[in-house]
PDB file of N, CA and C in Angstrom:
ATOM      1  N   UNK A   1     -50.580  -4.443 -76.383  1.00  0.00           N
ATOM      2  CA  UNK A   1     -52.001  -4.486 -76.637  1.00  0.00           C
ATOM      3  C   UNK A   1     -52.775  -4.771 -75.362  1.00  0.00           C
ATOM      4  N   UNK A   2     -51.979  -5.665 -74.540  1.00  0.00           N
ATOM      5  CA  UNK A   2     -52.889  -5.602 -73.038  1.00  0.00           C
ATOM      6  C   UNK A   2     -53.171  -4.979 -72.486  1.00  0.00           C
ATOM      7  N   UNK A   3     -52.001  -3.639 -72.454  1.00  0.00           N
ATOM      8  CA  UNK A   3     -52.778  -2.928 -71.589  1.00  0.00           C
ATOM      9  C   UNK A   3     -53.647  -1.543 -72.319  1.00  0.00           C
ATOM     10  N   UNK A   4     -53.513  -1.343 -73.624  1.00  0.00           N
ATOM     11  CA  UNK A   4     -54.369  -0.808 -74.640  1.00  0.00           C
ATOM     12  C   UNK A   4     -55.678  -1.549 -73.887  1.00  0.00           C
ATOM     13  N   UNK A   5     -55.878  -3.176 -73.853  1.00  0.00           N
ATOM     14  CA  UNK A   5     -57.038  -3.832 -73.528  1.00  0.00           C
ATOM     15  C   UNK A   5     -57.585  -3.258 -72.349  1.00  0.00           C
ATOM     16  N   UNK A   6     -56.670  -3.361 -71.557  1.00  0.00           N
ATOM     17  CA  UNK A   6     -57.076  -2.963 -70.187  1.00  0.00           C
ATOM     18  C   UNK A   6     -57.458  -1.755 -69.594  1.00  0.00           C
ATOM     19  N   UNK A   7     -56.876  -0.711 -70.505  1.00  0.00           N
ATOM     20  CA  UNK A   7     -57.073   0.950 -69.714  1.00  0.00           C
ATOM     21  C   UNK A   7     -58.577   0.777 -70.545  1.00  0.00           C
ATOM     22  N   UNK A   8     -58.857   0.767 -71.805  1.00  0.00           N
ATOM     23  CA  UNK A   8     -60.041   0.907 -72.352  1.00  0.00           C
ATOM     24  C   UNK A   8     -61.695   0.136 -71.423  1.00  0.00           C
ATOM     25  N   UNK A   9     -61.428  -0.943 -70.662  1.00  0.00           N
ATOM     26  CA  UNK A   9     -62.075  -1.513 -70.060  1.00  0.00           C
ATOM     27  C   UNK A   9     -62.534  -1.054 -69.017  1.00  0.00           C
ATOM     28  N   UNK A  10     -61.371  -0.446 -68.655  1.00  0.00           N
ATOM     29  CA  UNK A  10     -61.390   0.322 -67.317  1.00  0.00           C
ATOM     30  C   UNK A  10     -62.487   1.947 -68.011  1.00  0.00           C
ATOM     31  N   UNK A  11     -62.199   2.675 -68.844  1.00  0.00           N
ATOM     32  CA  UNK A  11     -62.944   3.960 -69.472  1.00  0.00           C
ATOM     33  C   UNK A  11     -64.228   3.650 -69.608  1.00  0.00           C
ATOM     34  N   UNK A  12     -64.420   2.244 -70.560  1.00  0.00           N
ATOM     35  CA  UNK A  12     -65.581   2.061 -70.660  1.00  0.00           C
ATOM     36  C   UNK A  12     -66.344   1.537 -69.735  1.00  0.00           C
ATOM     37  N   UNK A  13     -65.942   0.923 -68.639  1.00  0.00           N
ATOM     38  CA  UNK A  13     -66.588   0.011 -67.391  1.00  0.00           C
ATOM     39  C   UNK A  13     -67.015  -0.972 -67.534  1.00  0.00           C
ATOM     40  N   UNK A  14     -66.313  -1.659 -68.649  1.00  0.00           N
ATOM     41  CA  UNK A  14     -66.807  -3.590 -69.154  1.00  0.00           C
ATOM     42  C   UNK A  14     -66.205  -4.173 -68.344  1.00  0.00           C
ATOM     43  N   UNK A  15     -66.539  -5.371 -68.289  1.00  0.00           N
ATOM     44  CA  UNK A  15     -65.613  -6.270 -67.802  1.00  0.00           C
ATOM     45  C   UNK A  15     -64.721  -6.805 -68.491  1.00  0.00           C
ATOM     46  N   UNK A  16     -63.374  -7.391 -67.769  1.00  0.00           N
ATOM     47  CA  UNK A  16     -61.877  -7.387 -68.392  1.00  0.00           C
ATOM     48  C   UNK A  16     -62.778  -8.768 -69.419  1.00  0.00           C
ATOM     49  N   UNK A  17     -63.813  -9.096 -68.808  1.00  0.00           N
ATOM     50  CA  UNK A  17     -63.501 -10.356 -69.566  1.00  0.00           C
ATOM     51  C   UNK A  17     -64.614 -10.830 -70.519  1.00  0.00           C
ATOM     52  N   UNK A  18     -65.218  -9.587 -70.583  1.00  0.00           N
ATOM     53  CA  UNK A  18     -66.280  -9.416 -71.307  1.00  0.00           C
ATOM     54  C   UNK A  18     -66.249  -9.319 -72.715  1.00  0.00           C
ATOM     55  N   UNK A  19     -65.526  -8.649 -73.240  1.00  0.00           N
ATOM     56  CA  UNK A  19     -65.507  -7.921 -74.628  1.00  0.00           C
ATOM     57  C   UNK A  19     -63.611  -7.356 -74.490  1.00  0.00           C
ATOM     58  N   UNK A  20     -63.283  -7.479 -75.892  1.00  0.00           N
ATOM     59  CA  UNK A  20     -62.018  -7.052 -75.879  1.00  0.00           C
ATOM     60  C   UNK A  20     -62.123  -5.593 -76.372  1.00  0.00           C
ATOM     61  N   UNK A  21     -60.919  -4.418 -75.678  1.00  0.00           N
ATOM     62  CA  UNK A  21     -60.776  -3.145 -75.640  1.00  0.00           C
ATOM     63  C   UNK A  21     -62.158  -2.465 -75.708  1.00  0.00           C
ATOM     64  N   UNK A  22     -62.439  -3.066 -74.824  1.00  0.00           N
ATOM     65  CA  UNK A  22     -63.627  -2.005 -74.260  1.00  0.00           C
ATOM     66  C   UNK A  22     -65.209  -2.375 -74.998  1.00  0.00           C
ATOM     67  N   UNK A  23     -64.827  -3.102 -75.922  1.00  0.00           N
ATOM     68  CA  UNK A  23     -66.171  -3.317 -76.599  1.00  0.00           C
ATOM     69  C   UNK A  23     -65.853  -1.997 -77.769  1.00  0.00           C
ATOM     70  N   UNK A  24     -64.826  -1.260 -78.198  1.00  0.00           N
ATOM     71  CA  UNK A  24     -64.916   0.206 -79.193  1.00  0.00           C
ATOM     72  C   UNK A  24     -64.388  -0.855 -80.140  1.00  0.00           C
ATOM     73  N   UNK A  25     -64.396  -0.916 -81.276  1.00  0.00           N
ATOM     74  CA  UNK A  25     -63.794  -0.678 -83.088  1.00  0.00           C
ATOM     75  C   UNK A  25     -62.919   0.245 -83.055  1.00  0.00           C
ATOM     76  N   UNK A  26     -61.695  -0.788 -83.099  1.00  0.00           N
ATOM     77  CA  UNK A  26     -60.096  -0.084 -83.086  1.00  0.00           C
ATOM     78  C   UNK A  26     -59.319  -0.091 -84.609  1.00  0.00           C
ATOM     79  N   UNK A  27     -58.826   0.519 -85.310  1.00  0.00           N
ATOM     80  CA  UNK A  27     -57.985   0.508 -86.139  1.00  0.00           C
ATOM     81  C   UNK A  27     -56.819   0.917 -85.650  1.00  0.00           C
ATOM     82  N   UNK A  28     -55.832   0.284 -86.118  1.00  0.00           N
ATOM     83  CA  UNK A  28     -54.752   0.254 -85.993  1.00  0.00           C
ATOM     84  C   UNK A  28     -53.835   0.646 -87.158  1.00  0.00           C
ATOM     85  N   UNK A  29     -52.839   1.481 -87.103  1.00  0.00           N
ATOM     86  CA  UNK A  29     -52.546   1.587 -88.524  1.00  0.00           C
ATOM     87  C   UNK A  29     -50.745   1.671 -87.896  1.00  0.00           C
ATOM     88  N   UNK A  30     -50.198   1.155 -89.195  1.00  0.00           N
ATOM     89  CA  UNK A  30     -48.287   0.984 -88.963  1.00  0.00           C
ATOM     90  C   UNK A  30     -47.807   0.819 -90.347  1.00  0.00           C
ATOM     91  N   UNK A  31     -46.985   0.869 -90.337  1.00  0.00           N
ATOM     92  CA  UNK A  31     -45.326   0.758 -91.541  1.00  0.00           C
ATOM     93  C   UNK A  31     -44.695  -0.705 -91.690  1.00  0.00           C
ATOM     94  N   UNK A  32     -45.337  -1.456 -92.021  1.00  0.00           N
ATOM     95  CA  UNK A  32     -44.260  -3.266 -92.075  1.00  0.00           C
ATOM     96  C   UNK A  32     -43.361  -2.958 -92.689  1.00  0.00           C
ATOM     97  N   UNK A  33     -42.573  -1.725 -93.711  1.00  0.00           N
ATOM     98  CA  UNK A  33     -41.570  -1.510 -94.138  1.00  0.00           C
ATOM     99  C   UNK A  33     -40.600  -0.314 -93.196  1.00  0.00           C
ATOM    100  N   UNK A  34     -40.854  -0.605 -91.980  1.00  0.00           N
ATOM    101  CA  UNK A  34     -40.370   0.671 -90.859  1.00  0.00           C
ATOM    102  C   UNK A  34     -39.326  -0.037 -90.977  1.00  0.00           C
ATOM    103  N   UNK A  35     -38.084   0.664 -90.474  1.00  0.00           N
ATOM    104  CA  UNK A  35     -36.532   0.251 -89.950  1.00  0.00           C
ATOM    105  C   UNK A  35     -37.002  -0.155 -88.848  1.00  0.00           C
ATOM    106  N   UNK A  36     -36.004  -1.184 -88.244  1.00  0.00           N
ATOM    107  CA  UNK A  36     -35.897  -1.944 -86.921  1.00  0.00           C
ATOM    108  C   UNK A  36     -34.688  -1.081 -86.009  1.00  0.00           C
ATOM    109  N   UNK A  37     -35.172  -0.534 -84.715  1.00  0.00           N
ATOM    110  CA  UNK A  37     -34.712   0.472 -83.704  1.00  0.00           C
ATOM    111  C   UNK A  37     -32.830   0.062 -84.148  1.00  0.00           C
ATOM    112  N   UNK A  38     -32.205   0.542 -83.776  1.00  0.00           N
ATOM    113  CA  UNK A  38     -31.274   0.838 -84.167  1.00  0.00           C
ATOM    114  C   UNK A  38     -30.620  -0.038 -83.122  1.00  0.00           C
ATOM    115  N   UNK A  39     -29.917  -1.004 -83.616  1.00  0.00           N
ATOM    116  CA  UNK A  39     -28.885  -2.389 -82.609  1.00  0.00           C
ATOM    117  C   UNK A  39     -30.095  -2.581 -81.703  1.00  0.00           C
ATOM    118  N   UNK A  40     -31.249  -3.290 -82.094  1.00  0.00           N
ATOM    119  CA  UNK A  40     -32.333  -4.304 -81.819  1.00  0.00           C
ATOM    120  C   UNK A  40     -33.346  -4.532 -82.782  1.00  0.00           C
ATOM    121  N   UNK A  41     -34.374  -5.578 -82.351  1.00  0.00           N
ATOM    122  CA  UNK A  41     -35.300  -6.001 -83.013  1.00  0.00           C
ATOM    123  C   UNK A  41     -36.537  -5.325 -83.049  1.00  0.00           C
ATOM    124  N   UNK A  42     -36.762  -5.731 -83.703  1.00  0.00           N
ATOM    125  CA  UNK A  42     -38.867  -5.306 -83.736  1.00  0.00           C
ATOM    126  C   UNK A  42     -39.410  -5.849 -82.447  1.00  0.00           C
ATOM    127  N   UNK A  43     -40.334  -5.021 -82.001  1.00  0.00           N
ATOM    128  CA  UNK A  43     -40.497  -5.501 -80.225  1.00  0.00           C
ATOM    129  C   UNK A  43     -41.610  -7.001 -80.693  1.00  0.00           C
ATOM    130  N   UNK A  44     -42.456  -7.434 -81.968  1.00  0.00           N
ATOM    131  CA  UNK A  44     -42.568  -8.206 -82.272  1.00  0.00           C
ATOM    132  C   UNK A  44     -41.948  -9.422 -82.455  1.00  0.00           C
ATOM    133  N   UNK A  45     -40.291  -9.519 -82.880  1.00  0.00           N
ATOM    134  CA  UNK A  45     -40.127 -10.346 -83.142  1.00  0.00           C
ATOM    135  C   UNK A  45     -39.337 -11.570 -81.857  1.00  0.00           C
ATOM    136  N   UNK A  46     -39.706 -11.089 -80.854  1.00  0.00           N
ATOM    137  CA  UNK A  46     -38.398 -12.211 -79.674  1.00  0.00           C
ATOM    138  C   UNK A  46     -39.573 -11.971 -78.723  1.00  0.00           C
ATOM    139  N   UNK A  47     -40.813 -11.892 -78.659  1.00  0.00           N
ATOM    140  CA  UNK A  47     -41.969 -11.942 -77.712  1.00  0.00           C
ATOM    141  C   UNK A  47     -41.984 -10.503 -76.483  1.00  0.00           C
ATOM    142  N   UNK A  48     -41.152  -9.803 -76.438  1.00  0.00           N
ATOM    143  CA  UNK A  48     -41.191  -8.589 -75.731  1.00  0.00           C
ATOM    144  C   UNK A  48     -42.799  -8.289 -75.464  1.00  0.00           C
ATOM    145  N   UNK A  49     -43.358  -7.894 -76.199  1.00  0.00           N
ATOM    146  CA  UNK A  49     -44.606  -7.832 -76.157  1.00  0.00           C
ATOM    147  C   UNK A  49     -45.581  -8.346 -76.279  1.00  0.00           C
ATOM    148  N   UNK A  50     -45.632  -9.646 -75.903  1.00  0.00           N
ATOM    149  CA  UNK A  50     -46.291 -10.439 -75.314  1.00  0.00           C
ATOM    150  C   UNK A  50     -46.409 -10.713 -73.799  1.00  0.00           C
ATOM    151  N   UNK A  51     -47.612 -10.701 -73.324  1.00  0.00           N
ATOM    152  CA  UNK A  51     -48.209 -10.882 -72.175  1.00  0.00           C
ATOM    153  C   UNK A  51     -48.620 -11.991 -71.339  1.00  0.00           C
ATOM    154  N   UNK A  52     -47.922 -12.859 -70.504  1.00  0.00           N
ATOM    155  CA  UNK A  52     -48.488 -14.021 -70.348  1.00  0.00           C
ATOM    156  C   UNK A  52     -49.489 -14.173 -69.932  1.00  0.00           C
ATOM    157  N   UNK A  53     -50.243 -15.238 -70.105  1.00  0.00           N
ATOM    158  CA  UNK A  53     -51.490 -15.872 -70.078  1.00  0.00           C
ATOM    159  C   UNK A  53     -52.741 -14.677 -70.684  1.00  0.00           C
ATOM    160  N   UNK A  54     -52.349 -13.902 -71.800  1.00  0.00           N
ATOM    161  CA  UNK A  54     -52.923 -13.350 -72.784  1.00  0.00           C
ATOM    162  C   UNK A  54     -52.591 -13.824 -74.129  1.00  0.00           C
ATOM    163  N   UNK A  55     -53.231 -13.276 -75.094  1.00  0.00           N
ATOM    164  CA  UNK A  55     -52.659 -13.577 -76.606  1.00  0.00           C
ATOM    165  C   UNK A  55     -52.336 -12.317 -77.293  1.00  0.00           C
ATOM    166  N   UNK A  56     -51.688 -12.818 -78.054  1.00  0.00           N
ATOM    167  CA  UNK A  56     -51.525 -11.846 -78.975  1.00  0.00           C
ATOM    168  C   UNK A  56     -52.669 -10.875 -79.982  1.00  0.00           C
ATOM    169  N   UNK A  57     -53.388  -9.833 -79.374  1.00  0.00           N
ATOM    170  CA  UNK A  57     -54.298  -9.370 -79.621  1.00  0.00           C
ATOM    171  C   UNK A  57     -54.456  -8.727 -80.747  1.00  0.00           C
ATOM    172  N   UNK A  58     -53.143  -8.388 -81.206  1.00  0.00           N
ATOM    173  CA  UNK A  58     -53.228  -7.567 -82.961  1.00  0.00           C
ATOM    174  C   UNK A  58     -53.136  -8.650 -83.371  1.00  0.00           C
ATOM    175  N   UNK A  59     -52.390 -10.044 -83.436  1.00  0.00           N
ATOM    176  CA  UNK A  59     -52.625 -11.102 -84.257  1.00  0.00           C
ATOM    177  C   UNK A  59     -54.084 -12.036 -84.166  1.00  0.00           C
ATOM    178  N   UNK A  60     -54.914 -11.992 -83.141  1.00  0.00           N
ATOM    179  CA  UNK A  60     -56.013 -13.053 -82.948  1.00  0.00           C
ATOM    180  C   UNK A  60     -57.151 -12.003 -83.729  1.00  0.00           C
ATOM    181  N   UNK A  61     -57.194 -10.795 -82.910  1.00  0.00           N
ATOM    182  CA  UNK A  61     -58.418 -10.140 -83.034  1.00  0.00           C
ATOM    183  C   UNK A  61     -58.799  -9.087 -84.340  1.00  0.00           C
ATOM    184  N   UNK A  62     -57.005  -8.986 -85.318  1.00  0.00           N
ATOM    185  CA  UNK A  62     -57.471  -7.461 -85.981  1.00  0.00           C
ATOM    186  C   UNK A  62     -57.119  -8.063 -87.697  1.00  0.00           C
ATOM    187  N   UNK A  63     -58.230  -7.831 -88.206  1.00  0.00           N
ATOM    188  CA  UNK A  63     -58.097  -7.693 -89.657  1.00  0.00           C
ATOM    189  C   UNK A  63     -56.593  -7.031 -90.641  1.00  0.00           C
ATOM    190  N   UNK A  64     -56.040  -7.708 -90.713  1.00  0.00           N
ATOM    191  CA  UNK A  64     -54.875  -7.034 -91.837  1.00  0.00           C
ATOM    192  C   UNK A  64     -55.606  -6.521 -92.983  1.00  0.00           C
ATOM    193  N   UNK A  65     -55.080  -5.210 -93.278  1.00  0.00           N
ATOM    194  CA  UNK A  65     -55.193  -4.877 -94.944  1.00  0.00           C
ATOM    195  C   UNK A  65     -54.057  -4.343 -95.113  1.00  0.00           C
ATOM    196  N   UNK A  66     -53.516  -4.824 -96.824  1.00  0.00           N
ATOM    197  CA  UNK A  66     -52.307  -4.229 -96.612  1.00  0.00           C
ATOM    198  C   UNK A  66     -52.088  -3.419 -97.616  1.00  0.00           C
ATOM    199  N   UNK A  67     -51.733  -1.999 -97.901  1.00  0.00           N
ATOM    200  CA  UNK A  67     -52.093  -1.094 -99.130  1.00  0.00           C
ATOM    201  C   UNK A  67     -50.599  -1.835 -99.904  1.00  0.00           C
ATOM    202  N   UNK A  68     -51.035  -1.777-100.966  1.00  0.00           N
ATOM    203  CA  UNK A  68     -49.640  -2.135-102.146  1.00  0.00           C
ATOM    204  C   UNK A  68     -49.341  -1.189-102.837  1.00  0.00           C
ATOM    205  N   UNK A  69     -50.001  -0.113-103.208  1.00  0.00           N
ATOM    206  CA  UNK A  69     -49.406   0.869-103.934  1.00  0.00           C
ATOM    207  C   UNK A  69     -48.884   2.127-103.431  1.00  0.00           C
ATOM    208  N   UNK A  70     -47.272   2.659-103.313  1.00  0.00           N
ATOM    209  CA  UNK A  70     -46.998   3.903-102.589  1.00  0.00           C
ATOM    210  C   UNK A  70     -47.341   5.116-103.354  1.00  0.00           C
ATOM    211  N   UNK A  71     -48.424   5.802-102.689  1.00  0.00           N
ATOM    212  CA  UNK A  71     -48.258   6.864-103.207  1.00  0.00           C
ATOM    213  C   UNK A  71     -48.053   8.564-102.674  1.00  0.00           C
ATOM    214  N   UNK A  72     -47.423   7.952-101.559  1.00  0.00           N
ATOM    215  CA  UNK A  72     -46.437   8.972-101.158  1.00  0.00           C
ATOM    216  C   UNK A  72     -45.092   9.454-101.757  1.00  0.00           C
ATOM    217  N   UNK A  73     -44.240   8.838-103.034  1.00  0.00           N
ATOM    218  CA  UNK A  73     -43.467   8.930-103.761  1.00  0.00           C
ATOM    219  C   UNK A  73     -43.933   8.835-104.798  1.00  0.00           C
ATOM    220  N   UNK A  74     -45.477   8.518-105.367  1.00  0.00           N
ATOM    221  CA  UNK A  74     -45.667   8.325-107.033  1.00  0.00           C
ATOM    222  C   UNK A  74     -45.137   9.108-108.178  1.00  0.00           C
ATOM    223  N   UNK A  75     -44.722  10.260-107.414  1.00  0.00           N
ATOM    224  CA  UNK A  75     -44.457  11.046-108.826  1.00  0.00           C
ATOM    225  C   UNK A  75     -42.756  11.312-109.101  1.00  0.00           C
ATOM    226  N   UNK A  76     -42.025  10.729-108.249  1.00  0.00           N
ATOM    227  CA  UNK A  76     -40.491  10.343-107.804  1.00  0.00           C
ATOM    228  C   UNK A  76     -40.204   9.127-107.817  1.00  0.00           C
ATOM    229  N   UNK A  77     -39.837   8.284-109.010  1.00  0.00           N
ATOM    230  CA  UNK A  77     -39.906   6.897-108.946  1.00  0.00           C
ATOM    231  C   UNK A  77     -37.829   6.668-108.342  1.00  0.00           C
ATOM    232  N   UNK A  78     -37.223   7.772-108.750  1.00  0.00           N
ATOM    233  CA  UNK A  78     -36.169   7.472-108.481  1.00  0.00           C
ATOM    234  C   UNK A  78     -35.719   7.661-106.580  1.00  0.00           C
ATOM    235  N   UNK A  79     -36.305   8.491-105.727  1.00  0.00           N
ATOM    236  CA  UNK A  79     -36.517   8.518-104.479  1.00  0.00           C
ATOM    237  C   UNK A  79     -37.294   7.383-103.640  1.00  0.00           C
ATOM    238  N   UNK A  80     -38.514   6.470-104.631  1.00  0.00           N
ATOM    239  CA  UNK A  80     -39.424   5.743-103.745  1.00  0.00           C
ATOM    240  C   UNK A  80     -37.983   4.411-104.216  1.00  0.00           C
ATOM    241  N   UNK A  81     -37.077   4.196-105.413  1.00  0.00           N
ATOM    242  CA  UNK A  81     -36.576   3.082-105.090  1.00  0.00           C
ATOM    243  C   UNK A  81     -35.008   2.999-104.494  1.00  0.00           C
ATOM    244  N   UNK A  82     -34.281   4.424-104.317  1.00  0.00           N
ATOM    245  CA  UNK A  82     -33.934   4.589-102.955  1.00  0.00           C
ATOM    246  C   UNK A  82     -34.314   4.051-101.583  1.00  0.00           C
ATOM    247  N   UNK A  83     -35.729   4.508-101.281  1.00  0.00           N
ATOM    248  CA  UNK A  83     -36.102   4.396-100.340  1.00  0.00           C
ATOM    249  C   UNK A  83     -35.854   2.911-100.032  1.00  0.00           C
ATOM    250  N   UNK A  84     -36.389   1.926-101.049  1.00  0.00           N
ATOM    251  CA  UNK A  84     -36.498   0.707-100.942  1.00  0.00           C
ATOM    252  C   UNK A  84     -35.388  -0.153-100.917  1.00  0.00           C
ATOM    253  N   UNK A  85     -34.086   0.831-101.511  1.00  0.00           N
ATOM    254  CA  UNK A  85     -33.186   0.184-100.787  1.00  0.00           C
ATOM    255  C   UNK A  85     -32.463   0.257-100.009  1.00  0.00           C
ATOM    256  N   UNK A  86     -32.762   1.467 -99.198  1.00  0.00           N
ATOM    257  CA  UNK A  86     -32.634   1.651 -98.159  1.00  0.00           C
ATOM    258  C   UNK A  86     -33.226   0.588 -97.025  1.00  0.00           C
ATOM    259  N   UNK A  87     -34.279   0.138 -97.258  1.00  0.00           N
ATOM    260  CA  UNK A  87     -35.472  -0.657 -96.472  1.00  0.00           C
ATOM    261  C   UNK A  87     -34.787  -1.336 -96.494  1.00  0.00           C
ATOM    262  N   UNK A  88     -34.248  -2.186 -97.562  1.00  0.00           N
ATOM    263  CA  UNK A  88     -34.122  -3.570 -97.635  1.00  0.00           C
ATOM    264  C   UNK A  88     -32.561  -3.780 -97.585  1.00  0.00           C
ATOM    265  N   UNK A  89     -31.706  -2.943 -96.898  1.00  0.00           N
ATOM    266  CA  UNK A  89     -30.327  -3.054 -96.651  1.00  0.00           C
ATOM    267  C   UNK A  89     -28.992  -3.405 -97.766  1.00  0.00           C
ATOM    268  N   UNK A  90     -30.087  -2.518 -99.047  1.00  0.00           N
ATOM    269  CA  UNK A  90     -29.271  -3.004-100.563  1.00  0.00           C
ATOM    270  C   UNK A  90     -28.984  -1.851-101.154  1.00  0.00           C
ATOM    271  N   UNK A  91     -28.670  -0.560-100.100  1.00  0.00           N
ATOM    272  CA  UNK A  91     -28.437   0.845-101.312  1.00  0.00           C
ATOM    273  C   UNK A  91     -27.431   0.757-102.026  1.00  0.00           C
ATOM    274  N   UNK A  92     -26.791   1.330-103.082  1.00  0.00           N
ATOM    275  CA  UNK A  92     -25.908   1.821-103.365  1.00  0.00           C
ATOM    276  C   UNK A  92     -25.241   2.749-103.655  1.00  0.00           C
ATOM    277  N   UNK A  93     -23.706   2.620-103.753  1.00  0.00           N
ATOM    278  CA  UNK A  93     -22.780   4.434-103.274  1.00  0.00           C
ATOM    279  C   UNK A  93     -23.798   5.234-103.930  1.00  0.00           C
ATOM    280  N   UNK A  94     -24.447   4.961-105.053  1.00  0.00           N
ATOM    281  CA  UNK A  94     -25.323   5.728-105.978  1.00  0.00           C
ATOM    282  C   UNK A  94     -26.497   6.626-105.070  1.00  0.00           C
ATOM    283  N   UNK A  95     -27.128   5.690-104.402  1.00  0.00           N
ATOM    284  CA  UNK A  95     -28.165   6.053-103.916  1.00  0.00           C
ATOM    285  C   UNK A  95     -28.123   7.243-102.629  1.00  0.00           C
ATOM    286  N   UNK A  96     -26.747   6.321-101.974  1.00  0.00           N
ATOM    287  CA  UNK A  96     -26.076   7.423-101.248  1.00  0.00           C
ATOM    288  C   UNK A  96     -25.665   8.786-101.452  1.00  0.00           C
ATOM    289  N   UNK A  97     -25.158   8.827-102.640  1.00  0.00           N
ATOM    290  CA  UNK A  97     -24.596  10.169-102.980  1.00  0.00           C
ATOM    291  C   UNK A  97     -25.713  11.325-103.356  1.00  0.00           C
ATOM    292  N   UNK A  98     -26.855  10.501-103.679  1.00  0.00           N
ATOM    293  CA  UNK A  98     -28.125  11.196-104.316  1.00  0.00           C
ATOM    294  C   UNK A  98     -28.535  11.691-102.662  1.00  0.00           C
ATOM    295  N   UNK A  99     -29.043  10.986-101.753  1.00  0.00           N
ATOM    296  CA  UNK A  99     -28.805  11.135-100.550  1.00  0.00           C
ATOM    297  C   UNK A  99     -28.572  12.335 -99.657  1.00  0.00           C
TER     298      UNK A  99
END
């Protein structure tokens, strides 16, 4: 996010220390049910992306909303709870074989 902060500052010509990302209204949009990279973590979770003597700018500065209903599978209830256990590291041979 810092340097998201920083190139935008630089486009818009604010100062770094003026207004965060430029002074624009950012949305941000992601998956909290994404898989974690394959033999590592979420670059969230062990501080990777964190910046010293900055903060954490998606956590201080950005509104969470979080949609609860999928309806990218609504009309496949047997694929969206696959999916989910897939997510959640609980498939079974079942789910697999469907797979």
């Amino acid at each position: 996010m810092s340097f998201i902060h920083k190139r935008l500052t630089e486009i818009k010509g604010t100062d770094d220390t003026d207004v965060l990302l430029g002074g624009l209204n950012v949305i941000a949009v992601g998956d909290f049910f994404q898989s974690p990279p394959v033999r590592d973590k979420f670059v969230f979770q062990d501080g990777r992306g964190y910046n010293p003597g900055s903060t954490y700018l998606w956590r201080d500065e950005f509104k969470l909303i979080e949609l609860t209903q999928n309806m990218r599978q609504r009309g496949d209830t047997e694929y969206s709870d696959i999916l989910n256990h897939v997510r959640t590291c609980s498939q079974t041979k079942s789910d697999i074989s469907v797979l």
